[in-house]
Protein backbone atom coordinates (compact mmCIF):
# COMPACT_ATOMS: atom_id res chain seq x y z
CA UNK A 1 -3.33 14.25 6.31
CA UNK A 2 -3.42 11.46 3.46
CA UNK A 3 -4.81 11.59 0.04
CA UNK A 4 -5.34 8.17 -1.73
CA UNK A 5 -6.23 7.24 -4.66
CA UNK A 6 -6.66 4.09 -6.90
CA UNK A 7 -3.92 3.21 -9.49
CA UNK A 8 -3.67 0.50 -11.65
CA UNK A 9 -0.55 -1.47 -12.70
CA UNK A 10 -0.19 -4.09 -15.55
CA UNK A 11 -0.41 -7.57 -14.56
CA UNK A 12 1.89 -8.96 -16.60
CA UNK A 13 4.81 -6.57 -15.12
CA UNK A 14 3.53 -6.86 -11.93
CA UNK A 15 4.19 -11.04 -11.64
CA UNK A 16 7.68 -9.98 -12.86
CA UNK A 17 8.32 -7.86 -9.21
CA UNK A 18 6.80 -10.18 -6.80
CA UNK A 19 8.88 -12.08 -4.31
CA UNK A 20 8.53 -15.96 -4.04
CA UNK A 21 5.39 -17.10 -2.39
CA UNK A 22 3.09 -13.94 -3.31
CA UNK A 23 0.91 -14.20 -6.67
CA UNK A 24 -1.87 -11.85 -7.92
CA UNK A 25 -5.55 -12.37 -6.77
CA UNK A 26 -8.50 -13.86 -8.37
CA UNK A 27 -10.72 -11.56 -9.74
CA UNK A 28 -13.47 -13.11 -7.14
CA UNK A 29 -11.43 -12.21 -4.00
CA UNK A 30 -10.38 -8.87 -5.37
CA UNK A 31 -14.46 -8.39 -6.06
CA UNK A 32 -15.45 -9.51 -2.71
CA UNK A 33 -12.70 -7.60 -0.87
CA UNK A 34 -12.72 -4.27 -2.59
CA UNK A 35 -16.03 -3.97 -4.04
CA UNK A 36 -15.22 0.04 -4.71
CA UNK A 37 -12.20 -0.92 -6.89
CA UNK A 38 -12.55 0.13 -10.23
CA UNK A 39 -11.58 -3.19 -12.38
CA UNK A 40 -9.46 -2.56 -15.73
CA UNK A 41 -8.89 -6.05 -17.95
CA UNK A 42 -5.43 -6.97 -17.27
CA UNK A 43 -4.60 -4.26 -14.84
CA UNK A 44 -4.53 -5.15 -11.06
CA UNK A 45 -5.83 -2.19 -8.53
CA UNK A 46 -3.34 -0.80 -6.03
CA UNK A 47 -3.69 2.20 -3.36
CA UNK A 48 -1.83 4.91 -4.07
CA UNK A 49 -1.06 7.09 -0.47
CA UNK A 50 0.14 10.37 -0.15
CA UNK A 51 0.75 11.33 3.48
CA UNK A 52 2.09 14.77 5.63
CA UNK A 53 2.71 13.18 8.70
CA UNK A 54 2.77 15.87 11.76
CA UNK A 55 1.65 15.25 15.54
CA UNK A 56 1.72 11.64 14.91
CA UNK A 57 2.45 8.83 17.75
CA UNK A 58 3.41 5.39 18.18
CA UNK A 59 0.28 3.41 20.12
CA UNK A 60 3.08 2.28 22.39
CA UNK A 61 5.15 5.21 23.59
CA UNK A 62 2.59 8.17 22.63
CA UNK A 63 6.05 10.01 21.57
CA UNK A 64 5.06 12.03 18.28
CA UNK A 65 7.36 11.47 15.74
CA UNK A 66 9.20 14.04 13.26
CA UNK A 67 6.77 15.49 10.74
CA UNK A 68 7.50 13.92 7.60
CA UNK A 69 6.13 13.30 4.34
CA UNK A 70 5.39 9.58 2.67
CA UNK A 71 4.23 8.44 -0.50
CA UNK A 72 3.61 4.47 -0.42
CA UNK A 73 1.94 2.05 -2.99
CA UNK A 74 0.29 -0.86 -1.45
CA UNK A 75 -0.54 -4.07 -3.92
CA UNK A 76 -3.24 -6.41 -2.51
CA UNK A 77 -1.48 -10.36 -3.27
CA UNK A 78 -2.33 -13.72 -1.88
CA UNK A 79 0.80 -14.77 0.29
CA UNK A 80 1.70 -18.55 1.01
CA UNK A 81 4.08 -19.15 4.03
CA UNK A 82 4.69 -22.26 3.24
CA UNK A 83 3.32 -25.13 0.52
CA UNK A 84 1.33 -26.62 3.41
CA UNK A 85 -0.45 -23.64 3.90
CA UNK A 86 -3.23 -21.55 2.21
CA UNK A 87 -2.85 -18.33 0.46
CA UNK A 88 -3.73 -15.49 2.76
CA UNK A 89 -4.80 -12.01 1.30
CA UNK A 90 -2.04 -9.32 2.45
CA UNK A 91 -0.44 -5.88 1.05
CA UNK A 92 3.07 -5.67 -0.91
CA UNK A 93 4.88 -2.72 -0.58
CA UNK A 94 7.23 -2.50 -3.06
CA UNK A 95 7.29 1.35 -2.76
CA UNK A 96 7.61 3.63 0.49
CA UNK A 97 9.01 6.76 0.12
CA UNK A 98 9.68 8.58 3.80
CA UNK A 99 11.77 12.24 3.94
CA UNK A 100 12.50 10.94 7.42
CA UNK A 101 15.59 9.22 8.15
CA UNK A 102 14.20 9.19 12.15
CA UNK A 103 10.77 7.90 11.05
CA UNK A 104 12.38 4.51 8.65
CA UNK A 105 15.02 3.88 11.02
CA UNK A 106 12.28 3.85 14.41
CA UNK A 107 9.97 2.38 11.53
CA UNK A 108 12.61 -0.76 11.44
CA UNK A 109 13.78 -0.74 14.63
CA UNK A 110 10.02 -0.46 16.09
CA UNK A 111 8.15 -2.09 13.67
CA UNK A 112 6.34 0.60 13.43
CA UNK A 113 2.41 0.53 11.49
CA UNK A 114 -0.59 2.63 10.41
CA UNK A 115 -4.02 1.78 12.26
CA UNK A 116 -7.17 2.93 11.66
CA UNK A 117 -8.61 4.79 14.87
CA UNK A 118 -12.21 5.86 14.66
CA UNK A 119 -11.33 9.09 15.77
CA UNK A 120 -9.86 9.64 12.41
CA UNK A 121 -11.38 12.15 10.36
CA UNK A 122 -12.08 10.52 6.90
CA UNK A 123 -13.40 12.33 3.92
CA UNK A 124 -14.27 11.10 0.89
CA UNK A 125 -15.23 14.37 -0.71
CA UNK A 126 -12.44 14.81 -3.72
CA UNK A 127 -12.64 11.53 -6.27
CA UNK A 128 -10.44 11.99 -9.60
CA UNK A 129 -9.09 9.29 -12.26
CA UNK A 130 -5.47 9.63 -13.05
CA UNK A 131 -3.55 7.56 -15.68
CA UNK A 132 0.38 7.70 -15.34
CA UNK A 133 1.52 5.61 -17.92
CA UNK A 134 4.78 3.79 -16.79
CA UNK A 135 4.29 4.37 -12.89
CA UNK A 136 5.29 3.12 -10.95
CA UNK A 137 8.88 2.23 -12.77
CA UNK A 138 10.39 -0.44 -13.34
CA UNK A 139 12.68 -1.55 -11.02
CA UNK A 140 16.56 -1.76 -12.36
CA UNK A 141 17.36 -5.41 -12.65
């Protein structure tokens, strides 16, 4: 079961935590991509994901993996591989938290991902705003 929700985190601070190469979308792209995001002058959308993992399975071994619980953030950016190439539209993770030492180490050692399957159940039935000032913190420099 996951639970996600919209957040939104100041530009300005955000610029501060990328790595090298990734930079913060035009409004445009962020507009044609996510045309459900609510859009905050100088705040840039994120999803916020709350998961309780339990009977879930890699696609390649079908072995379920401990149940856990995961909270992630996942900030849309442009990423450049190199200056030759165009920006690409991808997720930063800066956050993933996982109560499963099995689940990050076969996560790593795997490569593990999340895929959408249209068997999924999906429900859209619960919306809420929430403002957290200060979240997510600021990293320790």
């Amino acid at each position: 079961t996951c639970y996600m929700a919209q957040g939104n985190y100041p530009k300005d601070e955000l610029i501060q935590i990328l790595p090298k190469r990734m930079s913060i979308p035009n409004v445009e792209v962020m507009k044609d991509k996510y045309p459900d995001a609510k859009f905050i002058e100088g705040q840039h959308p994120f999803l916020m994901s709350f998961c309780h993992g339990k009977g879930v399975h890699d696609v390649f071994t079908r072995l379920n993996v401990p149940e856990q619980e995961e909270l992630m953030f996942v900030f849309p950016v442009m990423y450049t591989h190199s200056d030759t190439e165009e920006p690409k539209l991808c997720s930063y993770v800066p956050v993933l938290y996982l109560n499963s030492s099995i689940g990050v180490a076969g996560g790593l050692y795997y490569g593990l991902r999340k895929e959408y399957h249209p068997g999924m159940k999906v429900s859209s039935e619960l919306s809420i705003d929430l403002h957290i000032p200060s979240f997510p913190p600021t990293p320790a420099h």
